[in-house]
Protein backbone atom coordinates (compact mmCIF):
# COMPACT_ATOMS: atom_id res chain seq x y z
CA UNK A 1 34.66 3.50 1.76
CA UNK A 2 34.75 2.66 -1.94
CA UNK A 3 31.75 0.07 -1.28
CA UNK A 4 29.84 2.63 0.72
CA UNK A 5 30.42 5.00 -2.16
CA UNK A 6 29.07 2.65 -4.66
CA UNK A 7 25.67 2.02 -2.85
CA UNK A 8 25.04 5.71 -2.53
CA UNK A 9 25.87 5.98 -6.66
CA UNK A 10 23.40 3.15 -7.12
CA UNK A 11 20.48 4.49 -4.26
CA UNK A 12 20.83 7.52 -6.08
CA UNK A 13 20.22 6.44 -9.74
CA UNK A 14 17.40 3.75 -8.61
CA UNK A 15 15.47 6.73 -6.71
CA UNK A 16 16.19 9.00 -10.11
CA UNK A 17 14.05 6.45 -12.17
CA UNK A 18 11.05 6.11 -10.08
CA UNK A 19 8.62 8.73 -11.55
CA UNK A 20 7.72 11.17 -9.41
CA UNK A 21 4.12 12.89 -11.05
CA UNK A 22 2.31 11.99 -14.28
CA UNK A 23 1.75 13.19 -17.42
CA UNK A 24 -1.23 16.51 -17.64
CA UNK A 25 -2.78 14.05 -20.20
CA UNK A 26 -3.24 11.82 -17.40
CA UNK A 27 -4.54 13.73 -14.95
CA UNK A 28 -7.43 15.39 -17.05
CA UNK A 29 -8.32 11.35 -17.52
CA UNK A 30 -8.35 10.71 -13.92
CA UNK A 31 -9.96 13.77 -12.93
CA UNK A 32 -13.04 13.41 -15.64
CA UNK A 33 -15.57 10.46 -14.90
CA UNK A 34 -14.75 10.14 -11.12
CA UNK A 35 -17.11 10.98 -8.00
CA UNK A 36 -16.28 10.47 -4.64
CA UNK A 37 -18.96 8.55 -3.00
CA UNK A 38 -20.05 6.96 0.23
CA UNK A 39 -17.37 4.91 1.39
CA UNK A 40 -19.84 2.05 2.59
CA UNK A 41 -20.70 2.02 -1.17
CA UNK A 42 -17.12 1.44 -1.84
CA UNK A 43 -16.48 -1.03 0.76
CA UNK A 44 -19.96 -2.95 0.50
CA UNK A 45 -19.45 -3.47 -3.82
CA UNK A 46 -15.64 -3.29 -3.87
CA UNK A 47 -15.48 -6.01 -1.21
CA UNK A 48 -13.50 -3.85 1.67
CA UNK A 49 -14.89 -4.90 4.82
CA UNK A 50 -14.59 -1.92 7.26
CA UNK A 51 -17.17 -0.07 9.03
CA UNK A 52 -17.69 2.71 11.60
CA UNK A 53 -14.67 4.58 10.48
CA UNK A 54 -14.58 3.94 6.85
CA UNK A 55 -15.66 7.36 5.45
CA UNK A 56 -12.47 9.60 7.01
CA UNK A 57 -10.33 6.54 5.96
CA UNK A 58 -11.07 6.62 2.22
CA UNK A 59 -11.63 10.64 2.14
CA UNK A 60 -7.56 10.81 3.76
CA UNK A 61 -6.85 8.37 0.49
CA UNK A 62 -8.77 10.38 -1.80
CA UNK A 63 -10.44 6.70 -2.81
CA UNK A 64 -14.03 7.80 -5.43
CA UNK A 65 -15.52 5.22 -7.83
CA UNK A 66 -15.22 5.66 -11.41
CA UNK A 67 -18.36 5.88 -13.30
CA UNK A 68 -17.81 6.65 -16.25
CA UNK A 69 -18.72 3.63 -18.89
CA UNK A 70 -15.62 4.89 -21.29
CA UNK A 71 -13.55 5.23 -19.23
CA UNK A 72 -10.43 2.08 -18.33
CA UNK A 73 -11.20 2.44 -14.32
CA UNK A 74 -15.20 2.27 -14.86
CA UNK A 75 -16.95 0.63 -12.16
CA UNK A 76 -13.75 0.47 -9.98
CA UNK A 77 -13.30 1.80 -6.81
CA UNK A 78 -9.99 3.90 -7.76
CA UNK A 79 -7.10 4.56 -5.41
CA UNK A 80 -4.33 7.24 -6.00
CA UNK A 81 -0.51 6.13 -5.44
CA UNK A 82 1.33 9.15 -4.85
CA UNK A 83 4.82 9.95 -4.97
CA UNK A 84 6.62 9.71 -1.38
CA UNK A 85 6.38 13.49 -0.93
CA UNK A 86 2.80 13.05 -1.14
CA UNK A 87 3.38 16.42 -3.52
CA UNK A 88 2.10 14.59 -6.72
CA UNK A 89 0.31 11.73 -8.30
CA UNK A 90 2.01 8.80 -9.83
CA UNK A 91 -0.92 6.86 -10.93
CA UNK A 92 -4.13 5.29 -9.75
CA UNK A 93 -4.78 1.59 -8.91
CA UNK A 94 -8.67 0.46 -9.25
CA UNK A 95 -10.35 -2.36 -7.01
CA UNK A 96 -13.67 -3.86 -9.33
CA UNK A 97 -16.64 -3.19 -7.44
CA UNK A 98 -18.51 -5.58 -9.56
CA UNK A 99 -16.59 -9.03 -9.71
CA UNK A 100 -15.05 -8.35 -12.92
CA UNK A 101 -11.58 -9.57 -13.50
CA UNK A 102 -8.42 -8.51 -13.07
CA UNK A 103 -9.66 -7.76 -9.40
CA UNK A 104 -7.03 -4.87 -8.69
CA UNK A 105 -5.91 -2.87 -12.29
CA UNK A 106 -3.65 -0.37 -12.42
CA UNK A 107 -3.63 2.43 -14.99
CA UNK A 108 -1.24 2.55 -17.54
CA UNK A 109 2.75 3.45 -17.04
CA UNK A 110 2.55 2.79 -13.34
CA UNK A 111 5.01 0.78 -12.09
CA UNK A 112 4.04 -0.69 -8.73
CA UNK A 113 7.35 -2.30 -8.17
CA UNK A 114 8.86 1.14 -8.03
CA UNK A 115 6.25 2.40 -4.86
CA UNK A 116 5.14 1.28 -1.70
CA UNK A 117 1.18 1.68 -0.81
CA UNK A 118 1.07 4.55 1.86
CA UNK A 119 4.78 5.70 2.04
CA UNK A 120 4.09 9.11 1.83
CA UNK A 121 1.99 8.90 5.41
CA UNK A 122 3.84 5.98 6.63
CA UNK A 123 7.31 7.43 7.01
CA UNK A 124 7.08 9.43 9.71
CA UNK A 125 5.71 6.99 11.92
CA UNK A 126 8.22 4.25 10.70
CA UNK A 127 10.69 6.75 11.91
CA UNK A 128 9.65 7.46 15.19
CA UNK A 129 9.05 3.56 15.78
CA UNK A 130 11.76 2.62 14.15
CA UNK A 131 9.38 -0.32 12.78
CA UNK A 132 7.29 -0.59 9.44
CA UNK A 133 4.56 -3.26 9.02
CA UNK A 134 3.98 -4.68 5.24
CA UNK A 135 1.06 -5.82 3.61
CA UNK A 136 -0.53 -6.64 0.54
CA UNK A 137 -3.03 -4.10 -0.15
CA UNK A 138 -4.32 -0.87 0.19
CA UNK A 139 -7.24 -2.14 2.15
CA UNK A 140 -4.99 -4.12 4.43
CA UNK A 141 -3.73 -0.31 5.11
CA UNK A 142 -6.63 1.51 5.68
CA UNK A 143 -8.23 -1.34 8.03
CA UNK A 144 -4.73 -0.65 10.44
CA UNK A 145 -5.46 3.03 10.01
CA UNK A 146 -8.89 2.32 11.69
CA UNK A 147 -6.88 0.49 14.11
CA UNK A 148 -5.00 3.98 14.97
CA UNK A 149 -1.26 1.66 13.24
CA UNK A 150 0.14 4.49 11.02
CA UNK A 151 3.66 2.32 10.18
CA UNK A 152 2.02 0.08 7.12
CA UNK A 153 3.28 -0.05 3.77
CA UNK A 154 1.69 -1.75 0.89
CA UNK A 155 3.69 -3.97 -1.80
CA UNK A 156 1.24 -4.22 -4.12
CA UNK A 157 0.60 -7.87 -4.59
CA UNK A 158 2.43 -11.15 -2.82
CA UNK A 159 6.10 -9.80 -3.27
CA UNK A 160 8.91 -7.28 -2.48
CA UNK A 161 10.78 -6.01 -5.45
CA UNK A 162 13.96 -4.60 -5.68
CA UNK A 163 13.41 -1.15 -5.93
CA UNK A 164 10.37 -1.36 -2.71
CA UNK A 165 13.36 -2.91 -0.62
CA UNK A 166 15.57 0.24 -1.52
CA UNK A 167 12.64 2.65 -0.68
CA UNK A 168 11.95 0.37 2.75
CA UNK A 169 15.55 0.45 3.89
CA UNK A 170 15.18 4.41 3.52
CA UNK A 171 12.81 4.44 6.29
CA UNK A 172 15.09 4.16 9.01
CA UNK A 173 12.75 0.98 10.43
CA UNK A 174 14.92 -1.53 12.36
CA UNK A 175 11.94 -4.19 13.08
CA UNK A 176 9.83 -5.48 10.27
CA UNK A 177 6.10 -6.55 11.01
CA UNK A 178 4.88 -9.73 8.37
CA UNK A 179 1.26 -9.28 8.08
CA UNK A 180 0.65 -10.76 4.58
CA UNK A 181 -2.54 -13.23 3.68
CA UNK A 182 -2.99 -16.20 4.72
CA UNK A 183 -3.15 -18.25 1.87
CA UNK A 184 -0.30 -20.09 -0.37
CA UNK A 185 0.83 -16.55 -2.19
CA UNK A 186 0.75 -15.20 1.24
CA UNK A 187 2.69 -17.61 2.52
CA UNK A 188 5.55 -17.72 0.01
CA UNK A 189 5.91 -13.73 -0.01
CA UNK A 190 6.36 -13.64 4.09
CA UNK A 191 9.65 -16.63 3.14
CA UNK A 192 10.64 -14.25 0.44
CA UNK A 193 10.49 -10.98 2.31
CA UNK A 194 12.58 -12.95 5.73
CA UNK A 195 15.02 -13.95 3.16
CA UNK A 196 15.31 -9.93 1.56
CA UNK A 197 15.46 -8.66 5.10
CA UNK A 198 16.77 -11.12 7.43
CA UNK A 199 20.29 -9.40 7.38
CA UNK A 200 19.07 -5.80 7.73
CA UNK A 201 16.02 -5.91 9.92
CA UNK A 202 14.51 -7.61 13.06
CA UNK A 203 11.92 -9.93 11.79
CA UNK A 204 8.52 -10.84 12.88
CA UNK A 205 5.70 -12.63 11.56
CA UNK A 206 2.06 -11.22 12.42
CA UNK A 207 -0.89 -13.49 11.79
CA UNK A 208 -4.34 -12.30 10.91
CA UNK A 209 -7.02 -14.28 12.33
CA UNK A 210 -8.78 -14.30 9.50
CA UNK A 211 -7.21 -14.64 5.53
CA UNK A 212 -6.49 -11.15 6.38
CA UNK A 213 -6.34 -7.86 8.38
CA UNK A 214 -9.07 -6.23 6.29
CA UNK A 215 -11.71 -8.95 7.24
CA UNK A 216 -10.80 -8.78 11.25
CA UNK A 217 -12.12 -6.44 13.50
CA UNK A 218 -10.32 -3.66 14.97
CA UNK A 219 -10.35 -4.89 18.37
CA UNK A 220 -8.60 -7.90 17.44
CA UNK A 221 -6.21 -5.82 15.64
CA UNK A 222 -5.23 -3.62 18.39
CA UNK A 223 -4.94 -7.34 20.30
CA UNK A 224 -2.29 -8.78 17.70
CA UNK A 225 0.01 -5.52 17.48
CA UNK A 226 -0.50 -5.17 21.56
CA UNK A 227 3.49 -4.10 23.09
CA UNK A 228 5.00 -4.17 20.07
CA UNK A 229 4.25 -0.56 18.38
């Protein structure tokens, strides 16, 4: 009882520091210098490789490219991260859309290790399948949404922190999907992740055919996740 009691003290004071909306300064600087624009234009310079679909994909995500020259997310194809309410904005991560490096920035005070990519739509389906998929990106996500998979969560990057595995083990999912890239950081995140979950969840590793789900087609998706959502 006493142990119980103690993870319910500590779920409770981990969820009270995630932040839950940002600042009004921050919102007048995402709101000024961004356009929502075709979503082949996105995909095409940003890199995402979906088609057919693409423009009710992005316009659910509220994705729009920043084109303002002053401003940090210029020539970035920004996405918002919202809270897991889906009631308010936490912050906005940008993909370049012109080769410059970092590829993926985030803006500033967001921390990423505190949120998981698509929560806010994701947890209802987890719910009802009882099963959650994670991946690495946002456009991992949206290329499974095209797919008509509505369970996928994002980490962010090539690792599960802390704080993501509280927020996953909220969901209620009791088989976990491994659909990370398939190159070394890819790799090393699915041995991570077994060794975070093994003890709580069913594991299974899915394979993209390619280095990953955003460059296969949806076909082939539908294929790989065939009898097991």
């Amino acid at each position: 009882m006493k142990d119980t009691v103690k993870s319910l003290t500590f779920l409770t004071t981990m969820m009270k520091s995630i932040p839950t909306q940002v600042d009004s300064d921050f919102m007048r600087e995402f709101k000024r210098g961004f356009k929502t624009k075709s979503i082949r234009d996105i995909a095409v310079r940003g890199g995402i490789k979906i088609k057919g679909q693409e423009n009710k994909i992005l316009e659910k995500y509220d994705v729009g490219d920043c084109e303002h020259p002053y401003k940090p997310m210029f020539n970035r194809a920004v996405v918002p991260i919202y809270d897991n309410d889906h009631s308010e904005m936490i912050g906005c991560s940008g993909r370049t859309t012109c080769d410059q490096l970092p590829k993926w920035k985030h803006s500033k005070g967001l921390k990423t290790d505190s949120s998981l990519y698509n929560f806010w739509y994701a947890k209802d389906s987890i719910k009802k399948k009882m099963s959650a998929i994670l991946v690495e990106s946002p456009g991992n996500v949206w290329k499974l949404e095209m797919a008509g998979i509505h369970n996928s969560l994002a980490i962010y990057g090539s690792s599960l922190s802390v704080r993501q595995k509280i927020l996953l083990d909220m969901t209620g999912a009791m088989t976990l999907y491994i659909l990370t890239d398939n190159d070394e950081a890819g790799k090393k995140c699915r041995e991570n992740i077994e060794k975070q979950c093994c003890k709580i969840y069913n594991i299974e590793h899915i394979y993209a055919k390619d280095n990953d789900v955003g460059e296969m087609n949806i076909e082939d998706i539908k294929e790989l996740f065939k009898g097991k959502i």
